[in-house]
N, C-alpha and C. Protein backbone atom coordinates (compact mmCIF):
# COMPACT_ATOMS: atom_id res chain seq x y z
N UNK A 1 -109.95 12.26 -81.13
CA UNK A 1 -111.05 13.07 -81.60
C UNK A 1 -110.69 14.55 -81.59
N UNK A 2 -109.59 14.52 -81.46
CA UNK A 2 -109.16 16.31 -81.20
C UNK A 2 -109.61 16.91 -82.77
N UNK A 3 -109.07 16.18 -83.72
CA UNK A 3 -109.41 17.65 -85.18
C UNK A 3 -111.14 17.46 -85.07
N UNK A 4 -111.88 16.96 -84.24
CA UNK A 4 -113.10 17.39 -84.94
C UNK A 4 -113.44 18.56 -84.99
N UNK A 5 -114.59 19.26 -85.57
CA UNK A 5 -114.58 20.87 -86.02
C UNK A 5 -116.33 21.34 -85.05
N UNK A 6 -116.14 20.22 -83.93
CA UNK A 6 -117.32 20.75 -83.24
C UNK A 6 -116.40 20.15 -81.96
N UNK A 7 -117.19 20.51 -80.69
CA UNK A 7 -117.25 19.91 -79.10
C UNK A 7 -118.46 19.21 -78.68
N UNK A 8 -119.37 19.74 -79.40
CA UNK A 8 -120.26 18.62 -78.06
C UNK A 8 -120.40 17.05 -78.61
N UNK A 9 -119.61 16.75 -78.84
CA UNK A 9 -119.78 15.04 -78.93
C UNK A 9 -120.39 14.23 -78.49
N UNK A 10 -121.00 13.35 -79.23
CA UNK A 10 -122.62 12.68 -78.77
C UNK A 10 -123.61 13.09 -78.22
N UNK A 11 -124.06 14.43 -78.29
CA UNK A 11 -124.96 15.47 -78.24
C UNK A 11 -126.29 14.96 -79.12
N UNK A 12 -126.42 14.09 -80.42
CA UNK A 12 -127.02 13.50 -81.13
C UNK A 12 -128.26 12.47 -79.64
N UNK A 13 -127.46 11.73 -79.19
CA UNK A 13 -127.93 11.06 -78.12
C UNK A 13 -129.09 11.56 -77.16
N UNK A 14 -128.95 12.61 -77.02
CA UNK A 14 -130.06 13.51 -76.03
C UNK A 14 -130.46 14.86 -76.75
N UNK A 15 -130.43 15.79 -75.65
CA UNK A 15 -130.67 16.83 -75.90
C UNK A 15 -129.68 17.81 -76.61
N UNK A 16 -129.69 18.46 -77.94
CA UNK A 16 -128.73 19.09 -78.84
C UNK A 16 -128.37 19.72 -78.36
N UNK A 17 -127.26 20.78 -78.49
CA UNK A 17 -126.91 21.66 -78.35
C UNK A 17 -127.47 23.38 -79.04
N UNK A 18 -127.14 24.11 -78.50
CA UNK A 18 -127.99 25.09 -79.12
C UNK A 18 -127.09 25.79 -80.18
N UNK A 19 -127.44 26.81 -81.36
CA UNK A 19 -126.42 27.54 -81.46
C UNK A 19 -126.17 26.85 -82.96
N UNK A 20 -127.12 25.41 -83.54
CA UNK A 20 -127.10 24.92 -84.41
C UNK A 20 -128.66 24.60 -84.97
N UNK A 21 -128.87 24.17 -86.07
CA UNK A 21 -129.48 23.37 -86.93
C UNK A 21 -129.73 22.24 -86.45
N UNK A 22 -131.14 21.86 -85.65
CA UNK A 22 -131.41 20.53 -85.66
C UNK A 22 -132.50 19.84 -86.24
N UNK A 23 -131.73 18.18 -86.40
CA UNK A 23 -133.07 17.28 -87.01
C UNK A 23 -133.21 16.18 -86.77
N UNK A 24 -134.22 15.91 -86.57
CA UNK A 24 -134.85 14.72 -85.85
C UNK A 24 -135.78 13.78 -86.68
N UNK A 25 -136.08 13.04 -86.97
CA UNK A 25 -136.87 12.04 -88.20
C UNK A 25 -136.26 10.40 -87.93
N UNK A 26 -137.65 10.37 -88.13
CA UNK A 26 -137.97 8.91 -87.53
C UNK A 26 -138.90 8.34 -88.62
N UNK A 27 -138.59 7.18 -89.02
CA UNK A 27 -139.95 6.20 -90.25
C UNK A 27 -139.87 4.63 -89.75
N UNK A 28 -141.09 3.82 -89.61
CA UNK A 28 -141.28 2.59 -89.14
C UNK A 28 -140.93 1.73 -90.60
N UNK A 29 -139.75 1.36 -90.43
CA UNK A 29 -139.32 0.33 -92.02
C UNK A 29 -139.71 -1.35 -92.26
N UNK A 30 -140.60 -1.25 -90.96
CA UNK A 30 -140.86 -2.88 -91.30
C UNK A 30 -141.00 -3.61 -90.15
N UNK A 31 -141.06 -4.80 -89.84
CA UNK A 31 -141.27 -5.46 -88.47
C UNK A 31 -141.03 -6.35 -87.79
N UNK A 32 -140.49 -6.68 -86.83
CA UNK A 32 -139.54 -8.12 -86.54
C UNK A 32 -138.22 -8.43 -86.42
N UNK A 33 -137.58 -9.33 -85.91
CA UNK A 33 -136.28 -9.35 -85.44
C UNK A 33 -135.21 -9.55 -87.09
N UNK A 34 -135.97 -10.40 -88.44
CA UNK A 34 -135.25 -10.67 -89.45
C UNK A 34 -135.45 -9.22 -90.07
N UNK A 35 -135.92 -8.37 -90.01
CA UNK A 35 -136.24 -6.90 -90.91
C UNK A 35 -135.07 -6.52 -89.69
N UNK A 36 -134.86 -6.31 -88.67
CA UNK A 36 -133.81 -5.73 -87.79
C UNK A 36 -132.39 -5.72 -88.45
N UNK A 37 -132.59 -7.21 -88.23
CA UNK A 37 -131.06 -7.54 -88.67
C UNK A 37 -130.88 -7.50 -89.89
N UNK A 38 -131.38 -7.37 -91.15
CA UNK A 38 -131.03 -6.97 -92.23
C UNK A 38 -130.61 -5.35 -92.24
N UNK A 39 -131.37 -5.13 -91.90
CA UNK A 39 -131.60 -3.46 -91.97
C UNK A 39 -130.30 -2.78 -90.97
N UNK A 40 -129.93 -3.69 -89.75
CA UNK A 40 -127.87 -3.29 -89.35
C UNK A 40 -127.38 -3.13 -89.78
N UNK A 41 -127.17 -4.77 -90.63
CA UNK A 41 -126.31 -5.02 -91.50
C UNK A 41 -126.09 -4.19 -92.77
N UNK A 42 -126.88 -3.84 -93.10
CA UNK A 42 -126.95 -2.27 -94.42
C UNK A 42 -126.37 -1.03 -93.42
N UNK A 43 -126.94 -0.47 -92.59
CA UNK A 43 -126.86 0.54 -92.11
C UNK A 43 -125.68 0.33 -91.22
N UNK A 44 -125.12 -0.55 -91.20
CA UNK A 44 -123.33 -0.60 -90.37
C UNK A 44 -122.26 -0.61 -91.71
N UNK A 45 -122.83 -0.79 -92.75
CA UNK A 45 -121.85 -0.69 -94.20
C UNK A 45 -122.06 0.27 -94.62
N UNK A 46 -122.76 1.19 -94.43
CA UNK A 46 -122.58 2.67 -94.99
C UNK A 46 -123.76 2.36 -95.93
N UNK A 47 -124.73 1.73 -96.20
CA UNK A 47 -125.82 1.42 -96.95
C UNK A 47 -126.52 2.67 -97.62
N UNK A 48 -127.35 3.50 -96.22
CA UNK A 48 -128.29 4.27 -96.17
C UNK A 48 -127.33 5.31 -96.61
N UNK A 49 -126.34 5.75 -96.63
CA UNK A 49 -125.74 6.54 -97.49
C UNK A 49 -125.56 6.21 -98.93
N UNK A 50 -124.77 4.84 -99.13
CA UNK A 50 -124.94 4.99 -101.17
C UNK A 50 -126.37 5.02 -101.67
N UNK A 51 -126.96 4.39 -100.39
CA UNK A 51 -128.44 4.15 -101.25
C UNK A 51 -129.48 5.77 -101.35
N UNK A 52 -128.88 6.32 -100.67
CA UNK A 52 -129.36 7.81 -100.68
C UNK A 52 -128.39 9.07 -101.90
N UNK A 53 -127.20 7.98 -102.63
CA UNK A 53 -126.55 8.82 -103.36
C UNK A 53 -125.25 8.79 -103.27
N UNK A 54 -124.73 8.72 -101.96
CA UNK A 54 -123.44 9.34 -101.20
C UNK A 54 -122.35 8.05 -101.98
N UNK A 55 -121.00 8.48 -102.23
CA UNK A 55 -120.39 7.21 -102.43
C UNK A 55 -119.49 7.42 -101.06
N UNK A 56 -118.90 6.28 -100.90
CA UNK A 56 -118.65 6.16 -99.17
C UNK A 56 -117.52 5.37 -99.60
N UNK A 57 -116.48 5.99 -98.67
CA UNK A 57 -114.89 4.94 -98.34
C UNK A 57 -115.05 4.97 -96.79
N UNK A 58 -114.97 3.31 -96.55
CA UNK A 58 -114.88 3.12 -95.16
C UNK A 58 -113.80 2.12 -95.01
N UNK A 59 -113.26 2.22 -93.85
CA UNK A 59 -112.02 0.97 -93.24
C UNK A 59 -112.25 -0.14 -93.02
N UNK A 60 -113.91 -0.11 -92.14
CA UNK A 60 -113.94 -1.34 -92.27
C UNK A 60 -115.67 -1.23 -91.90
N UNK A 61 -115.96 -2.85 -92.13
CA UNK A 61 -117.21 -3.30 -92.29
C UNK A 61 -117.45 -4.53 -91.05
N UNK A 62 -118.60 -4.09 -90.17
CA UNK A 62 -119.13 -3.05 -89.70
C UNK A 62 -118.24 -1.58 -89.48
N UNK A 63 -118.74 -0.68 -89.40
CA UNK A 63 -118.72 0.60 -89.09
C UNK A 63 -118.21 0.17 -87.27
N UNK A 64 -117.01 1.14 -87.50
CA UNK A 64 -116.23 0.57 -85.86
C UNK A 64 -116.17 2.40 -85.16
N UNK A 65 -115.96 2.71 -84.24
CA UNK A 65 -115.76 3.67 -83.33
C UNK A 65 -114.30 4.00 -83.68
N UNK A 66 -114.21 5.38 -84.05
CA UNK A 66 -112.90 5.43 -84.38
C UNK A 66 -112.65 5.46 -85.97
N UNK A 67 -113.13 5.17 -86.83
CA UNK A 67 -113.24 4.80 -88.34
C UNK A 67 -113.34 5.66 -89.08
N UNK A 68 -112.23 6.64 -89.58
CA UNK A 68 -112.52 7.90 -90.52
C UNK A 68 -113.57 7.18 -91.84
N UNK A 69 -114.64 7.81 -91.96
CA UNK A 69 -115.17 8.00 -93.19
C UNK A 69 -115.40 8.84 -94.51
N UNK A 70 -114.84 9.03 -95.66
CA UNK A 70 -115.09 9.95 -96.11
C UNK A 70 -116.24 9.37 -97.38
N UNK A 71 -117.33 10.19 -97.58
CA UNK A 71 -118.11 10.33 -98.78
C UNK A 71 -118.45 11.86 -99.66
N UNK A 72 -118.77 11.33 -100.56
CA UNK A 72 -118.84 12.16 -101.41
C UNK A 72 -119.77 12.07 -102.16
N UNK A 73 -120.76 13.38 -102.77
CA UNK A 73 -121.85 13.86 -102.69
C UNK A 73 -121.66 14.76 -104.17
N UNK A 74 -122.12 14.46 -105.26
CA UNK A 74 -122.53 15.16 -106.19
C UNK A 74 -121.27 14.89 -107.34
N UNK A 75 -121.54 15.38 -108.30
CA UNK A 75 -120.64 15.20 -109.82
C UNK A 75 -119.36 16.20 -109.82
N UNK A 76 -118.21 15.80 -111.00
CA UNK A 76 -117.32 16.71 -111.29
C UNK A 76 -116.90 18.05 -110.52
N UNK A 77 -116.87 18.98 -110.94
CA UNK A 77 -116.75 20.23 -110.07
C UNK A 77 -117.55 20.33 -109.31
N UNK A 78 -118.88 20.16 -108.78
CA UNK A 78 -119.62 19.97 -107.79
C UNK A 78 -120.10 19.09 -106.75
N UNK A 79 -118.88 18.14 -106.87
CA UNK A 79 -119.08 17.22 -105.80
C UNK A 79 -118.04 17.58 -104.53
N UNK A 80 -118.33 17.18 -103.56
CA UNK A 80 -117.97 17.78 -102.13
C UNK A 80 -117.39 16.56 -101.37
N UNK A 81 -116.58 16.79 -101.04
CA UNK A 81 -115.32 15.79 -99.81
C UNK A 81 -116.36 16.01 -98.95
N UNK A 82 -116.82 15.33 -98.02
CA UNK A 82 -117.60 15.03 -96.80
C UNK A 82 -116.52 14.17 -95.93
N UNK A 83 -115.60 14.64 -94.95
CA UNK A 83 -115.08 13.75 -94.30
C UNK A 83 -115.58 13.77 -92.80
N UNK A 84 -116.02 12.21 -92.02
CA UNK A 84 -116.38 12.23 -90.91
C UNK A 84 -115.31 11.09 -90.02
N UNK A 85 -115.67 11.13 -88.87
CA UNK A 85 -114.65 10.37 -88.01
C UNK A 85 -116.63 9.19 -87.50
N UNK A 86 -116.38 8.42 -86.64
CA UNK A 86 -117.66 7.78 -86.09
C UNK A 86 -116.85 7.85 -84.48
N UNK A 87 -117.93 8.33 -84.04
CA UNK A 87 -117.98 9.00 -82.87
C UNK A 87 -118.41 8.12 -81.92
N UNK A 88 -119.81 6.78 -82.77
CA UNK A 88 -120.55 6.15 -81.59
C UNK A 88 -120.63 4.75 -82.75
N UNK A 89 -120.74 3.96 -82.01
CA UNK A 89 -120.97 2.53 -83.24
C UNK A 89 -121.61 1.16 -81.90
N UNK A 90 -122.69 1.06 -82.36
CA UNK A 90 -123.26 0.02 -81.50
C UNK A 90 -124.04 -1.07 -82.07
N UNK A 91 -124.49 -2.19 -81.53
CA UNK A 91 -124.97 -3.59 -82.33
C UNK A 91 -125.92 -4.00 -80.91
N UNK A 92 -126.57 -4.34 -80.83
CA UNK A 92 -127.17 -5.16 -79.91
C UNK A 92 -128.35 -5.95 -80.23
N UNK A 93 -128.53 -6.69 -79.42
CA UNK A 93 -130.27 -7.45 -79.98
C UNK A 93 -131.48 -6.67 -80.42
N UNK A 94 -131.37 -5.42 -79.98
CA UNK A 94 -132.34 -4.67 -80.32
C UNK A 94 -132.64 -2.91 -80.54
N UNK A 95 -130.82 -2.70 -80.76
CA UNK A 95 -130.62 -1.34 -81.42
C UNK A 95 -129.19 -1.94 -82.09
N UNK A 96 -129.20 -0.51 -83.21
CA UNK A 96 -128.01 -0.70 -84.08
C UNK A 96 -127.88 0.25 -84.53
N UNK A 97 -126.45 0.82 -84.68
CA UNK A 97 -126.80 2.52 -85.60
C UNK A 97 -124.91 2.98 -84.93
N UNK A 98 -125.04 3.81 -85.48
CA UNK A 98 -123.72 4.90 -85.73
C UNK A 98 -124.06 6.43 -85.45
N UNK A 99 -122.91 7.09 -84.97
CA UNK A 99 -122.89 8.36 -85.40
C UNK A 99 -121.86 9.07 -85.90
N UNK A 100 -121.50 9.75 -86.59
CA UNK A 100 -120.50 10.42 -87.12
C UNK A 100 -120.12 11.86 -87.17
N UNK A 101 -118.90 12.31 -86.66
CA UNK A 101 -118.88 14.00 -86.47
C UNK A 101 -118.32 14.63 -87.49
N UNK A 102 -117.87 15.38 -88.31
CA UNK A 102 -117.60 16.49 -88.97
C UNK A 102 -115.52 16.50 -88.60
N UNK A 103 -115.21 16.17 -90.12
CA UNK A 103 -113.78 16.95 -89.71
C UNK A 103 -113.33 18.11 -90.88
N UNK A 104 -112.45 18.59 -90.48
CA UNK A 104 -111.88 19.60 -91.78
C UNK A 104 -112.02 18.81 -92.91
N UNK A 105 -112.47 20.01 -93.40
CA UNK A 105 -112.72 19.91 -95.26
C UNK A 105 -114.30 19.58 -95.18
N UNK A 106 -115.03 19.17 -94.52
CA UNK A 106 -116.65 18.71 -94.10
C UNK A 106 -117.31 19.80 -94.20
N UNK A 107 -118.25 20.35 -95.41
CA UNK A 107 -119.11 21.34 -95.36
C UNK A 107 -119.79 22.17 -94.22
N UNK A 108 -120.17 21.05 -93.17
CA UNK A 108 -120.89 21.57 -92.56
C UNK A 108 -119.98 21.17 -90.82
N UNK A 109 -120.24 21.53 -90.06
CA UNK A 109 -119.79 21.17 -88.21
C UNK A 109 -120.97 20.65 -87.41
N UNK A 110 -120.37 19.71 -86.98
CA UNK A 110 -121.77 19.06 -86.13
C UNK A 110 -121.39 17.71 -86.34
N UNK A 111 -122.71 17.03 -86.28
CA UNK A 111 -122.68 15.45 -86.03
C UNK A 111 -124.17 14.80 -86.18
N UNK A 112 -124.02 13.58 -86.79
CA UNK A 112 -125.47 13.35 -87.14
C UNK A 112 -125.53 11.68 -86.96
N UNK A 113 -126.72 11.34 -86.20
CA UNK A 113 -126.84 9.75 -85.58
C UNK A 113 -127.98 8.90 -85.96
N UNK A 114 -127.60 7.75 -86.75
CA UNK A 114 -128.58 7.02 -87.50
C UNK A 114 -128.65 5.95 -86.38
N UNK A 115 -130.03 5.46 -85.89
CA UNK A 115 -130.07 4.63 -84.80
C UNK A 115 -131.55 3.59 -85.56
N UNK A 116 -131.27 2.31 -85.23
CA UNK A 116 -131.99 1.07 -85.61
C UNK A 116 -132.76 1.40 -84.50
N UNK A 117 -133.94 0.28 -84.40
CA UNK A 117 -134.61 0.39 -82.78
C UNK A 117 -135.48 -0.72 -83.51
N UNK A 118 -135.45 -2.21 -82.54
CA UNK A 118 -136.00 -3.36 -82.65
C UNK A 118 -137.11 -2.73 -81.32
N UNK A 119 -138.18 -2.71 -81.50
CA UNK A 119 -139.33 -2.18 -80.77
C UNK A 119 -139.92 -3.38 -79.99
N UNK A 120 -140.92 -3.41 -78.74
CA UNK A 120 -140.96 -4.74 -78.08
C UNK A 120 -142.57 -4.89 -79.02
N UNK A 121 -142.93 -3.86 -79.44
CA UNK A 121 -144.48 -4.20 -80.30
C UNK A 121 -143.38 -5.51 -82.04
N UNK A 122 -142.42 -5.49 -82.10
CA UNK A 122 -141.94 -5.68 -83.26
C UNK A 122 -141.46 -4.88 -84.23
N UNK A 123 -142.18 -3.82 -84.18
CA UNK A 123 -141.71 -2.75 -85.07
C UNK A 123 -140.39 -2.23 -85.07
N UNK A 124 -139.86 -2.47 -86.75
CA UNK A 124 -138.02 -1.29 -86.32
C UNK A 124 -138.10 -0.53 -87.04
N UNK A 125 -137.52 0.62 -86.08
CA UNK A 125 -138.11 2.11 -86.58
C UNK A 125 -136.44 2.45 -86.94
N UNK A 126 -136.16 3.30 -87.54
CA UNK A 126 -134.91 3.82 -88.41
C UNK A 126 -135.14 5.52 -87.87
N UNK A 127 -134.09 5.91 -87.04
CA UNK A 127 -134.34 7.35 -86.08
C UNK A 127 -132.98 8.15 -86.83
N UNK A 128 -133.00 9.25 -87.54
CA UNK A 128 -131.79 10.26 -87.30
C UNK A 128 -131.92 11.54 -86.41
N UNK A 129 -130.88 11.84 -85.77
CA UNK A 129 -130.57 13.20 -85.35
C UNK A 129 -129.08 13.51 -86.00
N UNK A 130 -129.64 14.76 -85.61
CA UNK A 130 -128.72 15.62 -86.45
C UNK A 130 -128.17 17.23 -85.79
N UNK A 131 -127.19 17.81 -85.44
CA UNK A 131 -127.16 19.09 -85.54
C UNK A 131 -126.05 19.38 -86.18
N UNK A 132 -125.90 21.24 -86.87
CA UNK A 132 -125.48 21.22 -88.03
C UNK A 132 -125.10 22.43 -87.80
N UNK A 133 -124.10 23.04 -88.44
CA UNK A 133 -123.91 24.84 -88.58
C UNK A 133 -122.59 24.70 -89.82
N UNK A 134 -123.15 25.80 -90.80
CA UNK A 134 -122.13 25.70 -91.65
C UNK A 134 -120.88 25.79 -91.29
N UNK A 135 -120.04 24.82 -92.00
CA UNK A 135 -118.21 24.93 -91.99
C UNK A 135 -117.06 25.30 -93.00
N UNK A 136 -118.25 26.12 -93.76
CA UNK A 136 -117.23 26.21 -94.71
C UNK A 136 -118.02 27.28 -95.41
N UNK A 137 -116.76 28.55 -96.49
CA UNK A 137 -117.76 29.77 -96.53
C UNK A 137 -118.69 29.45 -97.62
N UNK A 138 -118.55 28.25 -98.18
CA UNK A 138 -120.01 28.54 -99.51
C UNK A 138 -120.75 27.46 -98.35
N UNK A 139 -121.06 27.06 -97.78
CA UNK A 139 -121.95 26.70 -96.94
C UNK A 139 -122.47 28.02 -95.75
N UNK A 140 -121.68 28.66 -95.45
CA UNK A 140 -122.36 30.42 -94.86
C UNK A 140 -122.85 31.10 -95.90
N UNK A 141 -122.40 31.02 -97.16
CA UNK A 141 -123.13 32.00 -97.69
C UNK A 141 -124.36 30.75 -98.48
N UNK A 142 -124.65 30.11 -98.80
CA UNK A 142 -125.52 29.26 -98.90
C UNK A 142 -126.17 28.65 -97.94
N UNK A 143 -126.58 28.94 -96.57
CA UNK A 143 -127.31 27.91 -95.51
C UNK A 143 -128.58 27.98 -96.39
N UNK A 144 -129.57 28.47 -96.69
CA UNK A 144 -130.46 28.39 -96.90
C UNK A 144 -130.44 26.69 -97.69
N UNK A 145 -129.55 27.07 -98.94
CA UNK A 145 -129.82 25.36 -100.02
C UNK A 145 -128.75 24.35 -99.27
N UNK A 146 -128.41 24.85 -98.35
CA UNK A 146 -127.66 23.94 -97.34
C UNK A 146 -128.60 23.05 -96.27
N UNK A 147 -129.85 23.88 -95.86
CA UNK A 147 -130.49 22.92 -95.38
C UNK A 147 -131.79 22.27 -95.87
N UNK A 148 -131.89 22.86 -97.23
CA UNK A 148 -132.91 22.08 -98.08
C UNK A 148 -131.99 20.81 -98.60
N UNK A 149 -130.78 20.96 -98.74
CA UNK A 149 -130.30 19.48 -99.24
C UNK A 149 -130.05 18.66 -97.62
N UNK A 150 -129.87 18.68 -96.53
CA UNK A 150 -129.76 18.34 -95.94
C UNK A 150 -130.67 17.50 -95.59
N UNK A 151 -132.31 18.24 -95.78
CA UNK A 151 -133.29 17.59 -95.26
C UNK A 151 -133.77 16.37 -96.28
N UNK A 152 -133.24 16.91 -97.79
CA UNK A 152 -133.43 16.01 -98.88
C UNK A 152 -133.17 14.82 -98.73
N UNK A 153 -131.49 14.76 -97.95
CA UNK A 153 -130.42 13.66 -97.93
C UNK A 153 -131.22 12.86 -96.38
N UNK A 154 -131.52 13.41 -95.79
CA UNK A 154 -132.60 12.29 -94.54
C UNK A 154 -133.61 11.86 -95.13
N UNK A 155 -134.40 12.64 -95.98
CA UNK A 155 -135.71 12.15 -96.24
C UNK A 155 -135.04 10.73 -97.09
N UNK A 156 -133.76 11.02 -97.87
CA UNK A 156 -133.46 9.74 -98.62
C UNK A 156 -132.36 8.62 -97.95
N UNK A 157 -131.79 9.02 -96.93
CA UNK A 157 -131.39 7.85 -95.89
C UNK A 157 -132.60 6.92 -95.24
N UNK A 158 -133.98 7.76 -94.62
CA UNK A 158 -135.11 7.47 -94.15
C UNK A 158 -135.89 6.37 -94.80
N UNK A 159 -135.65 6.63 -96.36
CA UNK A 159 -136.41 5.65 -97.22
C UNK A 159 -135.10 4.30 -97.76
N UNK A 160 -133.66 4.92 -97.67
CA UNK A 160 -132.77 3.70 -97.90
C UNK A 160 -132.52 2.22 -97.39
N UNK A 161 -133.16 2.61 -96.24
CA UNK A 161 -133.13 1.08 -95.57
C UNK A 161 -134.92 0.40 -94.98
């Protein structure tokens, strides 16, 4: 994990770090142990990303710890290398989710964590965090439409699965 372009690693997990951009969003996608496990199984393949836009190269399927990811985000001259490493990758009876940190060439520095949650009411809720600080100079001189697309791209991971 040395080239990542941040330190606090798995900071997503608790309490952020300061000194960045954070985000937090949470939506109830449905209910029960078969809505769970569908909804992993998408969201350990990189799902909630194509389905939000992103095209995604991954190594492997599930999403493993360790697993450079790179996607990419927008058309011709305006589409952007997004490369991440996965930082956290978990499965259990009743959470599921990833997180992924920021490496060179990655617009932005930070790390951002999509987490399943099989609830004991039934309910599975679909949670991101996020913190963020630009990494690159048209992302400093653009934060502003840097974090209106940011919030765009959760609101449309949020509704992908």
């Amino acid at each position: 994990m040395d080239d990542l372009t941040y330190d606090e690693v798995g900071a997503t997990a608790g309490e952020m770090p300061p000194g960045y951009h954070h985000v937090r969003a949470r939506r109830v996608i449905g209910q029960g142990p078969e809505v769970f496990a569908r909804a992993a199984d998408a969201l350990l393949a990189g799902e909630a990303q194509r389905r939000a836009g992103a095209r995604v190269e991954m190594p492997h399927t599930p999403l493993r710890e360790g697993d450079r990811v790179t996607m990419r985000l927008g058309l011709g001259i305006l589409s952007f290398r997004i490369p991440c490493l996965i930082v956290w990758a978990e499965r259990t009876a009743t959470t599921a989710g990833f997180a992924y940190g920021t490496l060179p060439g990655h617009p932005e520095r930070g790390e951002e964590r999509f987490t399943l949650t099989l609830l004991p009411s039934g309910e599975v809720v679909f949670e991101i965090a996020a913190f963020s600080a630009p990494g690159r100079w048209f992302t400093r001189v653009g934060a502003p439409l840097g974090r209106f697309v940011q919030a765009w791209m959760t609101r449309r991971y949020l509704r992908a699965l």
